[in-house]
Protein backbone atom coordinates (compact mmCIF):
# COMPACT_ATOMS: atom_id res chain seq x y z
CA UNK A 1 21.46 78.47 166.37
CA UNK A 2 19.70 75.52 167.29
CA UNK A 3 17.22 73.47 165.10
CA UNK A 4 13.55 73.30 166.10
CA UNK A 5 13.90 69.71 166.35
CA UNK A 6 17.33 70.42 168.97
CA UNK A 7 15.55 73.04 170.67
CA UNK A 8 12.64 71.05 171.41
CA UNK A 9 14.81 68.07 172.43
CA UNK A 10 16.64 70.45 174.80
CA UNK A 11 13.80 72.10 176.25
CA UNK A 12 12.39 68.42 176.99
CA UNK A 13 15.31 67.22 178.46
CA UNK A 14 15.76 69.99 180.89
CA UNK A 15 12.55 69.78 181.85
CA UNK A 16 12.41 66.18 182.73
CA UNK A 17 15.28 63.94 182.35
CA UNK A 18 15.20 60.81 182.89
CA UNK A 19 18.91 60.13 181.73
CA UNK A 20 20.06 61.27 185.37
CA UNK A 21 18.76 58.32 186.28
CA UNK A 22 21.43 56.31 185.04
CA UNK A 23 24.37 58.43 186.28
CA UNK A 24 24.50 57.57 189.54
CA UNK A 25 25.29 53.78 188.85
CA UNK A 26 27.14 53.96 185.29
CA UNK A 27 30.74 52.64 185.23
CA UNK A 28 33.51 55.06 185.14
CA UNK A 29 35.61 55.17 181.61
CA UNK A 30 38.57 53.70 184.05
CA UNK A 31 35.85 51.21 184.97
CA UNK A 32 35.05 50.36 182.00
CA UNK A 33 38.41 49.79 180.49
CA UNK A 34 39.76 47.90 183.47
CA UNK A 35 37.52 45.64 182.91
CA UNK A 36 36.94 45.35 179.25
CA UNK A 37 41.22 46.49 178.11
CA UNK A 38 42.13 44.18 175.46
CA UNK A 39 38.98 41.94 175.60
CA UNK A 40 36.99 41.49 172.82
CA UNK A 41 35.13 38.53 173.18
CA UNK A 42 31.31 39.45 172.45
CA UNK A 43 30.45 37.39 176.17
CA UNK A 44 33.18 38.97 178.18
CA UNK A 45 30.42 41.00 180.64
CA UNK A 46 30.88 45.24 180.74
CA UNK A 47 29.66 47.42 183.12
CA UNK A 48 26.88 49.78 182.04
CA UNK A 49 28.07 53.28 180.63
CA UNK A 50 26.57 56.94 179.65
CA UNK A 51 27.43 57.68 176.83
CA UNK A 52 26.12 61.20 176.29
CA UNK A 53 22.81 62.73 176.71
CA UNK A 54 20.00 60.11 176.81
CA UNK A 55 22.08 57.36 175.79
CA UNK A 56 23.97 53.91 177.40
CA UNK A 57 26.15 51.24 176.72
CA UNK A 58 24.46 48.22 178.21
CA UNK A 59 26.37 45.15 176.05
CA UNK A 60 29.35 43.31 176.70
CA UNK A 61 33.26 44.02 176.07
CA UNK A 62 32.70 43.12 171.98
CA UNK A 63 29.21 43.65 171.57
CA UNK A 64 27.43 46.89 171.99
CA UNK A 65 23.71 47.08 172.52
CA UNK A 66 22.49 50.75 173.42
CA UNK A 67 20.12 51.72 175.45
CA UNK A 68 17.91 55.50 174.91
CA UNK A 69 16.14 56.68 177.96
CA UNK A 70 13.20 59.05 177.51
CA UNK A 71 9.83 59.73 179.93
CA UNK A 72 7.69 58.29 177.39
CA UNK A 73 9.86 54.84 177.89
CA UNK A 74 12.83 53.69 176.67
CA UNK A 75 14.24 52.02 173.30
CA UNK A 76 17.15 48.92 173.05
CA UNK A 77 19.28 48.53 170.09
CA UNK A 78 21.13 45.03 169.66
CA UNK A 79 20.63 42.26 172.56
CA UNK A 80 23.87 40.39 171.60
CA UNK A 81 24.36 36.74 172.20
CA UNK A 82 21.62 34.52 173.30
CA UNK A 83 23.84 34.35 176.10
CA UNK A 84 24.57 38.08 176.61
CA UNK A 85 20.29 38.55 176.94
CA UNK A 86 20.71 38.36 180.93
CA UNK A 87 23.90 40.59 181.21
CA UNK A 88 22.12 43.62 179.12
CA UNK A 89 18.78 43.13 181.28
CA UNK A 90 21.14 43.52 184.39
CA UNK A 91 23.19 46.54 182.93
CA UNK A 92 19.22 48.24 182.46
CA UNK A 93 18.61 47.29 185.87
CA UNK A 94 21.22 48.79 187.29
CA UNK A 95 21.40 51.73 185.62
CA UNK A 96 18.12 51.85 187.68
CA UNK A 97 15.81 51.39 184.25
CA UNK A 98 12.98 49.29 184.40
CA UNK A 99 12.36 46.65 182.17
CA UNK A 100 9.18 47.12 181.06
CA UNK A 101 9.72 50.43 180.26
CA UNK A 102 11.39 49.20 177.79
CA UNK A 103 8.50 50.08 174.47
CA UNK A 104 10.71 49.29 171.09
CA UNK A 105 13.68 47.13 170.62
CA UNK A 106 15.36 47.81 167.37
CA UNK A 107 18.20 45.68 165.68
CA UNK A 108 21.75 46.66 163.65
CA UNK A 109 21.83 43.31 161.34
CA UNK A 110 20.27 39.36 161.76
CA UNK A 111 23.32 37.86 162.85
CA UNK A 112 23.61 35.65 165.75
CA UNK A 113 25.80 37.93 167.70
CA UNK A 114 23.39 40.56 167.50
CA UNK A 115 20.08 38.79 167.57
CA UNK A 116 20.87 35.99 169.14
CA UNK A 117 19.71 37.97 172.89
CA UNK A 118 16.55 39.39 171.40
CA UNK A 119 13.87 36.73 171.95
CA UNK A 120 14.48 37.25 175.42
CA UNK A 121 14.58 40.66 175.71
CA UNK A 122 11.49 40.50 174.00
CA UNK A 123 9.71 38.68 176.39
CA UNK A 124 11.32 40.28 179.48
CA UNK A 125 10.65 44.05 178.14
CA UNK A 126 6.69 43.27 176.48
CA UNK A 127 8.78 45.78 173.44
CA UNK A 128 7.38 45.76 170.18
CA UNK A 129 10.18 44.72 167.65
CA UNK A 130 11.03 47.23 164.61
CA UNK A 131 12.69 46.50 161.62
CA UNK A 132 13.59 46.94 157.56
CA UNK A 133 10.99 44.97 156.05
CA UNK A 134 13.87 43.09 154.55
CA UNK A 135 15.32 41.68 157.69
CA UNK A 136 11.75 40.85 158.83
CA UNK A 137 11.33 37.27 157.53
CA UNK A 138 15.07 36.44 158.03
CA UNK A 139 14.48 37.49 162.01
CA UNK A 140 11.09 35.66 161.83
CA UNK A 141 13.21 32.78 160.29
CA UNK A 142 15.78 32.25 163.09
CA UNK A 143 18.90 32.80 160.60
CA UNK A 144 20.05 34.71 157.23
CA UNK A 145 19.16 33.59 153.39
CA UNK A 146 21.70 32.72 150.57
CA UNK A 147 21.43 36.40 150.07
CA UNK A 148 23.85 36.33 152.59
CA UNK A 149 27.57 36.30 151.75
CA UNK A 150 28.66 35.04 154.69
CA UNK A 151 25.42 32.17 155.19
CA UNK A 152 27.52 28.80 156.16
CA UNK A 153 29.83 31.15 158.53
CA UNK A 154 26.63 31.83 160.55
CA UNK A 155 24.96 30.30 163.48
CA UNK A 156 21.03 30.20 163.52
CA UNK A 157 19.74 32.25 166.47
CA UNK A 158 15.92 32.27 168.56
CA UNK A 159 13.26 33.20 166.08
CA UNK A 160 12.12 36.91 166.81
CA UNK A 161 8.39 38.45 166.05
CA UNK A 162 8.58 41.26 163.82
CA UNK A 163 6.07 43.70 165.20
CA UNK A 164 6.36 46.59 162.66
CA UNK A 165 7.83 46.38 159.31
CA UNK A 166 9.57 49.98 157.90
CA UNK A 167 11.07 50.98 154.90
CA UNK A 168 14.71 52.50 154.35
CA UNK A 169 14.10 56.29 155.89
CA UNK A 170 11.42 55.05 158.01
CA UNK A 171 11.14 56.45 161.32
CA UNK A 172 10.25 55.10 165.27
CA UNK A 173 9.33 57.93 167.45
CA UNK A 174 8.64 57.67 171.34
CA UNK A 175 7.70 61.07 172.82
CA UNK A 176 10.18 63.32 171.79
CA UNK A 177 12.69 60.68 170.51
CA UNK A 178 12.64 60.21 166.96
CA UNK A 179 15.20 57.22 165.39
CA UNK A 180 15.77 57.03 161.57
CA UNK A 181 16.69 53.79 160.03
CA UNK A 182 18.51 53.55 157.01
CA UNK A 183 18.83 50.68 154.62
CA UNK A 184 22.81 49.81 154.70
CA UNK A 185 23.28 46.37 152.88
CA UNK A 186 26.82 45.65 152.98
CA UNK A 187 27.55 43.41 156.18
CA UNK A 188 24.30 41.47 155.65
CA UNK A 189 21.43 42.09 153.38
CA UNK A 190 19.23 43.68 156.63
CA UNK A 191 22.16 46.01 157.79
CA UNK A 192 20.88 48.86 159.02
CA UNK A 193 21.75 52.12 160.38
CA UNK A 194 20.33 54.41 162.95
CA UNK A 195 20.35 57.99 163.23
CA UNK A 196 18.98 60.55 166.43
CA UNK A 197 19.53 63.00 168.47
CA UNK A 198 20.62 63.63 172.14
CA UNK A 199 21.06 66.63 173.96
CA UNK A 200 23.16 67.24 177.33
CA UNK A 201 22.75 70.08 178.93
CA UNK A 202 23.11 72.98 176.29
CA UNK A 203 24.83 70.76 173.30
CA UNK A 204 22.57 68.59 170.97
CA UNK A 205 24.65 66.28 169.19
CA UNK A 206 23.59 63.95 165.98
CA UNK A 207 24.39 60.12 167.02
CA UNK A 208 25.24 57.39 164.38
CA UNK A 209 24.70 53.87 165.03
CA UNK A 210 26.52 52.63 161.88
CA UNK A 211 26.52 49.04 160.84
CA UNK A 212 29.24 46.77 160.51
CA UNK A 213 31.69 47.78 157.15
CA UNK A 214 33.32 43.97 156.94
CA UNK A 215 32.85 41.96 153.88
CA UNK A 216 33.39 38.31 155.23
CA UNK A 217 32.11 35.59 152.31
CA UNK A 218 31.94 31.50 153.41
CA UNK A 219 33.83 29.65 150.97
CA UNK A 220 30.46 28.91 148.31
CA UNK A 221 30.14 32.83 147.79
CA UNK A 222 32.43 34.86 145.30
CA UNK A 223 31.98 38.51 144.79
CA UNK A 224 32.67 37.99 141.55
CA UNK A 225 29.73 36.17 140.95
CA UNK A 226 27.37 38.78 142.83
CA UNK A 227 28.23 42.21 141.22
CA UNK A 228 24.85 43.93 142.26
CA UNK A 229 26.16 43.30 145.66
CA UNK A 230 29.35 44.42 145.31
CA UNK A 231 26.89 47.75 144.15
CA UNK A 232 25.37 47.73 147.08
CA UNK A 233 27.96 47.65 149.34
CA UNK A 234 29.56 50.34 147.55
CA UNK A 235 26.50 53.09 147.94
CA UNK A 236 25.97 51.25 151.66
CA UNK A 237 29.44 53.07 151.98
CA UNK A 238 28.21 56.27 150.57
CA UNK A 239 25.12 55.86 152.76
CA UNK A 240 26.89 55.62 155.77
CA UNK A 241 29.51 58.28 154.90
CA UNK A 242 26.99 61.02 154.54
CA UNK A 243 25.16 59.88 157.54
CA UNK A 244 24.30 62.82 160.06
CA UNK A 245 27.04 62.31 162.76
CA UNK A 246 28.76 63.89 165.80
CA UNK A 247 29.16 60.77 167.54
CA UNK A 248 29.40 57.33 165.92
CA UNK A 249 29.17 54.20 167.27
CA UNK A 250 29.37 50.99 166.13
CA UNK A 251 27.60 47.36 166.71
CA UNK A 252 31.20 46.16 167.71
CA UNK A 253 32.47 49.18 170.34
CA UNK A 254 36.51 48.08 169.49
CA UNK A 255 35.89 49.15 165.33
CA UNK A 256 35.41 53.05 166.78
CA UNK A 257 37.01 53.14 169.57
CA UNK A 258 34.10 53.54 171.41
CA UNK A 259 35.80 52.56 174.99
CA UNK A 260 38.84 54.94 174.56
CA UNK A 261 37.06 57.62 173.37
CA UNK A 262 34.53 57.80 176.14
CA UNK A 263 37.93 57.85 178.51
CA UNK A 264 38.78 60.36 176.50
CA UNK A 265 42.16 59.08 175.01
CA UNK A 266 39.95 60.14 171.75
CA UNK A 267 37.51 62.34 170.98
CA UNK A 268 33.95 61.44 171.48
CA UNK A 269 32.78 63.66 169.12
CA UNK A 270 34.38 63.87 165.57
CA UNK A 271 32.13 65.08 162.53
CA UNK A 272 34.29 63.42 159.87
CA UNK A 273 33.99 59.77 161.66
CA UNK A 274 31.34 58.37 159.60
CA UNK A 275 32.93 59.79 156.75
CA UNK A 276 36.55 57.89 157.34
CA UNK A 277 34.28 54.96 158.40
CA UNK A 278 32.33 54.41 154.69
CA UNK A 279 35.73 54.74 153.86
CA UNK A 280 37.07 51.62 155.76
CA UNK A 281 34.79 49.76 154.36
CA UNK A 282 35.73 50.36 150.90
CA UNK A 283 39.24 49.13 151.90
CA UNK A 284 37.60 46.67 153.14
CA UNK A 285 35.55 45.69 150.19
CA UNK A 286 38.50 46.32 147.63
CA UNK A 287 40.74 43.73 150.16
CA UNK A 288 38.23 40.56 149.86
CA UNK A 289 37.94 41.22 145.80
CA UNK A 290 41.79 41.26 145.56
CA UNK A 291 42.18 38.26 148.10
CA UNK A 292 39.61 36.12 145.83
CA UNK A 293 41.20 37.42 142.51
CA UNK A 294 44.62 36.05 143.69
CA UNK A 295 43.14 32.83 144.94
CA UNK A 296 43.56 29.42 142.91
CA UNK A 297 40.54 28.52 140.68
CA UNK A 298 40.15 25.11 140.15
């Protein structure tokens, strides 16, 4: 049976849904991976994709930014590059989305590659910007803190307003579309995670926009030296492991599969993905401590 929250989102959806929109111009999946197979590079330009329900893929081949379409307006996740800023307003566009329907733009983490295509978006869309009040003055700042483990690896990006501040658990809602954030500080002290929604046709599935799980430090940083971050990435893990999640999907579309999985050489929809995801990460975290236990100390 159906959750009131599902059932609502369903009857809403049926009754007016703007994700058709979109459908008629969306790549293929053979589109999509003819023209992003084996590229990674967070500039190479992707067509636009549905992903399911209310949702699209509007970044590039190695950086996703996500677009949810609703008749109350719409909400962008992650602009990318300062470069990629114009090939995500052009994927909206021809999806057949305004622009300035465009109300919130929300972020993943305040790295470059992410943030770096915000400021414009910003001031293409008129969207208010939403964020953990602990990314806030970093975004307003135009680059990451010492807090940071991977600081000198980082370039500085265009300065963002923060419109609205929220806390870990902290909600955006738009109409019928409600967005959880939670507080995931393993990637970068801001990482956070998003949790809705979407229904198509008679299916409501729970959608997982999972920050990055990688662990990269710049050469003045040592785990070793930061254990209550090594404690936070560990419960980030656990955060993001217990997240609610049918589909995930990931800042960088290559860590799950994204592209294959929406050509169906995978499933889309796999209940235990965040699960085996927290997991990575703890590989990942238990790689970097062994790789700076074994190096030299001078």
């Amino acid at each position: 049976m159906l959750s009131t929250l599902a059932a609502a989102l369903l009857a809403w959806s049926n009754a007016a849904d703007p994700a058709s929109i979109g459908l008629a111009s969306a790549a293929t999946p053979a589109a999509l991976i003819q023209t992003c197979g084996g590229k990674f590079a967070w500039e190479d330009p992707a067509p636009p994709i549905h992903i399911y329900g209310n949702v699209y893929y509007v970044g590039s081949c190695g950086i996703s930014s996500l677009l949810l379409v609703s008749p109350a307006g719409h909400i962008l996740i992650d602009g990318g590059t300062e470069k990629n800023a114009a090939s995500v307003a052009s994927n909206i566009e021809r999806l057949g989305y305004r622009l300035h329907d465009i109300k919130y733009i929300l972020n993943s983490h305040e790295h470059y590659d992410h943030t770096g295509g915000l400021k414009e978006l910003q001031r293409l869309t008129g969207a208010r910007v939403i964020a953990l009040a602990i990314s806030k003055p970093m975004l307003e700042a135009g680059h990451s803190f010492r807090e940071d483990p991977q600081l000198e690896l980082l370039k500085a990006f265009p300065a963002i307003h923060v419109d609205r501040a929220i806390k870990d658990g902290g909600t955006v809602r738009l109409g019928k579309l409600k967005l959880t954030a939670h507080s995931t500080p393993a990637h970068s002290p801001g990482s956070t995670s998003w949790t809705w929604m979407s229904c198509e046709q008679a299916k409501c599935v729970r959608i997982a926009y999972a920050d990055s799980v990688t662990i990269p430090v710049d050469k003045d940083y040592r785990l070793a030296d930061h254990p209550e971050h090594v404690a936070q990435f560990r419960q980030a893990m656990k955060t993001i492991a217990a997240l609610p999640c049918d589909v995930l999907v990931t800042p960088h579309p290559d860590i799950s599969n994204l592209f294959n999985r929406l050509a169906g050489e995978a499933p889309l929809i796999d209940t235990s993905a965040c699960a085996a995801y927290g997991a990575r990460g703890i590989r990942n975290l238990e790689a970097e401590i062994q790789k700076e236990q074994a190096a030299p100390t001078n």
